[in-house]
N, C-alpha and C. Protein backbone atom coordinates (compact mmCIF):
# COMPACT_ATOMS: atom_id res chain seq x y z
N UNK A 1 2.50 12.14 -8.70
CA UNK A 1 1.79 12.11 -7.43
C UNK A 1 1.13 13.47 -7.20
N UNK A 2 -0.11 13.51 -6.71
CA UNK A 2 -1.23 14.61 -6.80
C UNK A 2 -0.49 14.74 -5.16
N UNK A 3 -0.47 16.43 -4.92
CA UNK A 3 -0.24 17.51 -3.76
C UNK A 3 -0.77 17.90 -3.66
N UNK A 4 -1.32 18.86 -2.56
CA UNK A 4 -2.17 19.68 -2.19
C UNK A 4 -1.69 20.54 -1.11
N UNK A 5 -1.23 22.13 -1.52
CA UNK A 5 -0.63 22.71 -0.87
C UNK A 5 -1.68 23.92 0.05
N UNK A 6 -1.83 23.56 1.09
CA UNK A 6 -3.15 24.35 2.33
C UNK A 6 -2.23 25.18 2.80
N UNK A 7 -2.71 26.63 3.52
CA UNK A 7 -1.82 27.63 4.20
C UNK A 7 -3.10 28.43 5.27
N UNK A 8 -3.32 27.70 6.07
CA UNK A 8 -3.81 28.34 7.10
C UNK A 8 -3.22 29.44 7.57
N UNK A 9 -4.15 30.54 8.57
CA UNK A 9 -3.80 31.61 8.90
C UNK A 9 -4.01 31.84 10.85
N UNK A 10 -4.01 32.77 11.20
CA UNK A 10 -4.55 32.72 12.37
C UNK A 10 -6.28 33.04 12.66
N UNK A 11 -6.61 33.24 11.48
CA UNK A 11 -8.10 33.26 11.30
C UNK A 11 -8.74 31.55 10.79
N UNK A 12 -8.12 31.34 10.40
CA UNK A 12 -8.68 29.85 9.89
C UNK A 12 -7.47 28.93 9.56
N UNK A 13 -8.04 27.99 10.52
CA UNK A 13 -7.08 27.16 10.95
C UNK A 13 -7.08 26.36 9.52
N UNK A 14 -6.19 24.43 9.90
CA UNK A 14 -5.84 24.15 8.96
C UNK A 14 -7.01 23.28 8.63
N UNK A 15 -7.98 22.79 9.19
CA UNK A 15 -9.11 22.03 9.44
C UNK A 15 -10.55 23.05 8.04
N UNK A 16 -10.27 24.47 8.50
CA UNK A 16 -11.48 25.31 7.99
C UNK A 16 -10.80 25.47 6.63
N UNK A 17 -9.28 25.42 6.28
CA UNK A 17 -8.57 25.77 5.29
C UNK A 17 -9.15 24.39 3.90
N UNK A 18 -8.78 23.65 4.87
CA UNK A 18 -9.32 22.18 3.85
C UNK A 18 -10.87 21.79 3.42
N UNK A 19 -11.65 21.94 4.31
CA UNK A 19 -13.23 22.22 4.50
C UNK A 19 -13.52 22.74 2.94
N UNK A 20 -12.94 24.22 3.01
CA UNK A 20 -12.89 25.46 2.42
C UNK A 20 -12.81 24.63 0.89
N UNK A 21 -11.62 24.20 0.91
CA UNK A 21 -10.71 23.58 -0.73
C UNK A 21 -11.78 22.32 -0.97
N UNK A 22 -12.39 21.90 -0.32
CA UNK A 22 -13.02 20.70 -0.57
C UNK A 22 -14.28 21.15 -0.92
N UNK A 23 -14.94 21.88 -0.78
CA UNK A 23 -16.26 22.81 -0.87
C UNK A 23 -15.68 23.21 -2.65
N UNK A 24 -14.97 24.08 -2.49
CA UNK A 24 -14.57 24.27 -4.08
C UNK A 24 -14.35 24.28 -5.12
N UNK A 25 -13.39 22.98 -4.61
CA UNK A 25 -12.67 21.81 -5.68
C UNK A 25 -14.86 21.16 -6.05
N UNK A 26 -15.28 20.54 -4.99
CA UNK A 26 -16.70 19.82 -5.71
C UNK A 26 -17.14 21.08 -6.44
N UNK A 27 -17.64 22.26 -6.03
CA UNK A 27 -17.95 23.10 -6.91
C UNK A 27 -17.47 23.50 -8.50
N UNK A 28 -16.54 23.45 -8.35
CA UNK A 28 -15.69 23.10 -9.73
C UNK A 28 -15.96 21.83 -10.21
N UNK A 29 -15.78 21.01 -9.96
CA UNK A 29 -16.25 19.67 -10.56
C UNK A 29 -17.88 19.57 -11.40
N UNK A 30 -18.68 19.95 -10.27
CA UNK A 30 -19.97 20.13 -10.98
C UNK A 30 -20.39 20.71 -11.67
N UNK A 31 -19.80 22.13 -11.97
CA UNK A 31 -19.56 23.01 -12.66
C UNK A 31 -18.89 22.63 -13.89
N UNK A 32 -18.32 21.31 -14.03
CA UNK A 32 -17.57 20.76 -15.40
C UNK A 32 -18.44 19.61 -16.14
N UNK A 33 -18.79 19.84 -16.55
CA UNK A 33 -20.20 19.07 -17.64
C UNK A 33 -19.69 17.69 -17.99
N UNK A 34 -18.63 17.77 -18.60
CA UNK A 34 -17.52 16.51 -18.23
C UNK A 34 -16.94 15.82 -17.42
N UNK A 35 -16.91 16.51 -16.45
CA UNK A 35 -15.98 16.07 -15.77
C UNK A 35 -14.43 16.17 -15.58
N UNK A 36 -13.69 16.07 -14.66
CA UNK A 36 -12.39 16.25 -14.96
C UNK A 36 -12.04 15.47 -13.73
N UNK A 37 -10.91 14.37 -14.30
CA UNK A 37 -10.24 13.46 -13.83
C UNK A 37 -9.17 14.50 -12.58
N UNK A 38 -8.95 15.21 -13.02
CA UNK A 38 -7.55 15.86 -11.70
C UNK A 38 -8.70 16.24 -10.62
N UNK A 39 -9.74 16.85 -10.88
CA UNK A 39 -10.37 17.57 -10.11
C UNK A 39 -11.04 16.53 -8.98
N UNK A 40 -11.35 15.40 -10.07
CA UNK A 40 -11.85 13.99 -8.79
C UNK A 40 -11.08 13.56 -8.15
N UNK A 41 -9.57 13.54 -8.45
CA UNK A 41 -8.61 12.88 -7.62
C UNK A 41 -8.30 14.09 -6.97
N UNK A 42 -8.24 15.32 -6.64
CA UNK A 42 -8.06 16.29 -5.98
C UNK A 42 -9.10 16.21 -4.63
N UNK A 43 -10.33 16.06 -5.18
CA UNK A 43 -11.53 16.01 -4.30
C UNK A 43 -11.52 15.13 -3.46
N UNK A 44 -11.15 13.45 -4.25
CA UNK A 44 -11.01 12.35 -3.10
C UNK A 44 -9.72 12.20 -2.47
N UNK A 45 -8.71 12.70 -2.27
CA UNK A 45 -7.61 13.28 -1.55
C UNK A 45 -7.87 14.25 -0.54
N UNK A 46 -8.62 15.52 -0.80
CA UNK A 46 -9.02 16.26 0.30
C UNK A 46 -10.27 15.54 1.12
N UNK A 47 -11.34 14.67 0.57
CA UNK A 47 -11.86 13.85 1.40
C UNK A 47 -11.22 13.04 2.31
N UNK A 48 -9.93 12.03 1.96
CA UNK A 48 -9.52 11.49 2.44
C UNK A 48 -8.83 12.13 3.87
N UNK A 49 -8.37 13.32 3.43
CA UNK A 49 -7.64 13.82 4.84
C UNK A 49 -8.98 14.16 5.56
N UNK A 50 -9.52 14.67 4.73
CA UNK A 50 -11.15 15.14 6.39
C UNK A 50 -11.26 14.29 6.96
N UNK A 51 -11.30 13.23 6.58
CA UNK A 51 -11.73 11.36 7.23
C UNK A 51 -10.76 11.11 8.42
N UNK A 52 -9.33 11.27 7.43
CA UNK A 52 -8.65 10.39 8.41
C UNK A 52 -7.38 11.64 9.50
N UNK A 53 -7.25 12.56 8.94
CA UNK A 53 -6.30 13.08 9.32
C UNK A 53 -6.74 14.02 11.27
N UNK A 54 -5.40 14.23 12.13
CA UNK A 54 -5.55 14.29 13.64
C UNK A 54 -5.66 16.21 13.20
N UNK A 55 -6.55 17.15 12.83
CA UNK A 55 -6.36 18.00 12.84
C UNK A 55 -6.44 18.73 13.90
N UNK A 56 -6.32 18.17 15.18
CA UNK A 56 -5.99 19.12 16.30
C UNK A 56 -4.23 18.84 16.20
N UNK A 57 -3.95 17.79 15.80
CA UNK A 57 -2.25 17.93 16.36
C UNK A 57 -1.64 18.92 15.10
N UNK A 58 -2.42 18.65 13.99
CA UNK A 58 -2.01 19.83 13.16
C UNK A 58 -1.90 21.32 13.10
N UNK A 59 -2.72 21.34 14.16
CA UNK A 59 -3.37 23.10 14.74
C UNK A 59 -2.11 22.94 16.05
N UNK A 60 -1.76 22.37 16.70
CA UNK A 60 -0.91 22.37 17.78
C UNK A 60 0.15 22.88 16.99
N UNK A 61 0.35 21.85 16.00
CA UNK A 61 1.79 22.15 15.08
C UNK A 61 2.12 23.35 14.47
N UNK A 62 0.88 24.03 14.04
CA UNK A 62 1.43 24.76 13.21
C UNK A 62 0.95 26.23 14.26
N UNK A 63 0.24 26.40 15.08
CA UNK A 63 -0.43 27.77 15.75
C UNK A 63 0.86 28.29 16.56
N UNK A 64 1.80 27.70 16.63
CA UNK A 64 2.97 28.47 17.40
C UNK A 64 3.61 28.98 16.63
N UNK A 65 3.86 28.49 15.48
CA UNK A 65 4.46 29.62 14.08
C UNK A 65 3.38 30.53 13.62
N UNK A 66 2.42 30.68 13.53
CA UNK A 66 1.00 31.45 13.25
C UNK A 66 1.77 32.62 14.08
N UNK A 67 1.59 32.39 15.43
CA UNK A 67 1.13 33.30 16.42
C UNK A 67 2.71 33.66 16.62
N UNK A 68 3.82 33.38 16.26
CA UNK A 68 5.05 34.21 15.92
C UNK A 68 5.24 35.03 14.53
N UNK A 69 4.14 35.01 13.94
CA UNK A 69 3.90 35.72 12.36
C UNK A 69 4.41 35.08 11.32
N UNK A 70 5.50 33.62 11.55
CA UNK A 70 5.60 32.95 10.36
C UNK A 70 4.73 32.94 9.71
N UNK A 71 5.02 32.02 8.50
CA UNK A 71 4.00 31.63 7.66
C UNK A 71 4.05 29.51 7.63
N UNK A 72 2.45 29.34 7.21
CA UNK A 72 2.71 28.09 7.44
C UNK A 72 2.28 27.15 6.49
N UNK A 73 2.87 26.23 5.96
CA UNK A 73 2.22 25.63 4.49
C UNK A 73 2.19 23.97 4.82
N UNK A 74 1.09 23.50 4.42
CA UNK A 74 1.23 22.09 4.77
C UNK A 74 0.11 21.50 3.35
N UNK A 75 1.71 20.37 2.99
CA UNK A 75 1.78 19.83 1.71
C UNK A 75 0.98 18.46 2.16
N UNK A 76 -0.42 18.03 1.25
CA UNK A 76 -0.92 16.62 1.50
C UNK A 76 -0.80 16.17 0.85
N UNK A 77 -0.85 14.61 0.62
CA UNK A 77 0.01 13.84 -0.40
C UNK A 77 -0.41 12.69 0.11
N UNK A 78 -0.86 11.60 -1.24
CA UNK A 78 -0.85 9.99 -0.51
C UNK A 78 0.49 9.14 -0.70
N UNK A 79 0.27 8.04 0.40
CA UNK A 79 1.49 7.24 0.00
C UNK A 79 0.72 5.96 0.12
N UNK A 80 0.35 5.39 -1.34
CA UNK A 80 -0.59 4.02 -1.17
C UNK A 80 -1.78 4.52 -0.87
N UNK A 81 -2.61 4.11 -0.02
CA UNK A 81 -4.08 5.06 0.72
C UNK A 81 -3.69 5.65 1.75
N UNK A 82 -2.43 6.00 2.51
CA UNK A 82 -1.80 6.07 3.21
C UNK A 82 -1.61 7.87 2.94
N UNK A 83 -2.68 9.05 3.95
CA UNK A 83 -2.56 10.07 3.95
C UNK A 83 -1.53 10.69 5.08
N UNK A 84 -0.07 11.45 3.74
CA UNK A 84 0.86 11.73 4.71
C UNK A 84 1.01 13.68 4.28
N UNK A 85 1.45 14.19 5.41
CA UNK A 85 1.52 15.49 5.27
C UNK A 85 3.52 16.18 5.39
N UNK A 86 3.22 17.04 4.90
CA UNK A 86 4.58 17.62 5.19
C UNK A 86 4.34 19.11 5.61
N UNK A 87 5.02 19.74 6.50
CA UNK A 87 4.70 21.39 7.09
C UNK A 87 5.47 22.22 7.12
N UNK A 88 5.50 22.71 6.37
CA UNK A 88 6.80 24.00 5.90
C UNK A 88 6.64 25.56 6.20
N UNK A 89 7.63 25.80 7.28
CA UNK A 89 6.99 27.39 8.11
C UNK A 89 8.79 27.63 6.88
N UNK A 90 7.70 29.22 6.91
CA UNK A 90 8.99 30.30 6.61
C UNK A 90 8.77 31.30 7.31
């Protein structure tokens, strides 16, 4: 199962963090003359969360550990087409 581990900051939330990886990841892709199978399923995974995912409740979730200086990591992951996240402060 393909992950995708995002770590927003208090400069860029988790919304600009993914934007960011999705901009990249295609840049890399096109940049591969071939192509590469991880990199497309990477790409349509981070599409999928831009689409479907509530990234204000994610910014709710995670900006109170931000703004106590934790750190904040949030794991994306499908289950079926079914985009689920997990959020891990240290």
């Amino acid at each position: 199962m393909l992950k995708i581990e995002l770590v927003p900051d208090l400069d860029h939330c988790i919304e600009t963090v993914t934007k960011r990886e999705y901009d990249e990841t295609l840049r890399c892709l096109l940049a591969t003359p071939e192509g590469d199978q991880e990199l497309e399923k990477r790409l349509e995974l981070l599409s999928i969360f831009l689409e479907m995912i509530d990234f204000r409740k994610l910014r709710r979730e995670s900006e109170k550990y931000l703004v106590e200086g934790r750190k904040v990591k949030f794991v994306f992951h499908l289950e079926g087409r079914t985009p689920k996240y997990e959020m891990i402060t240290t």
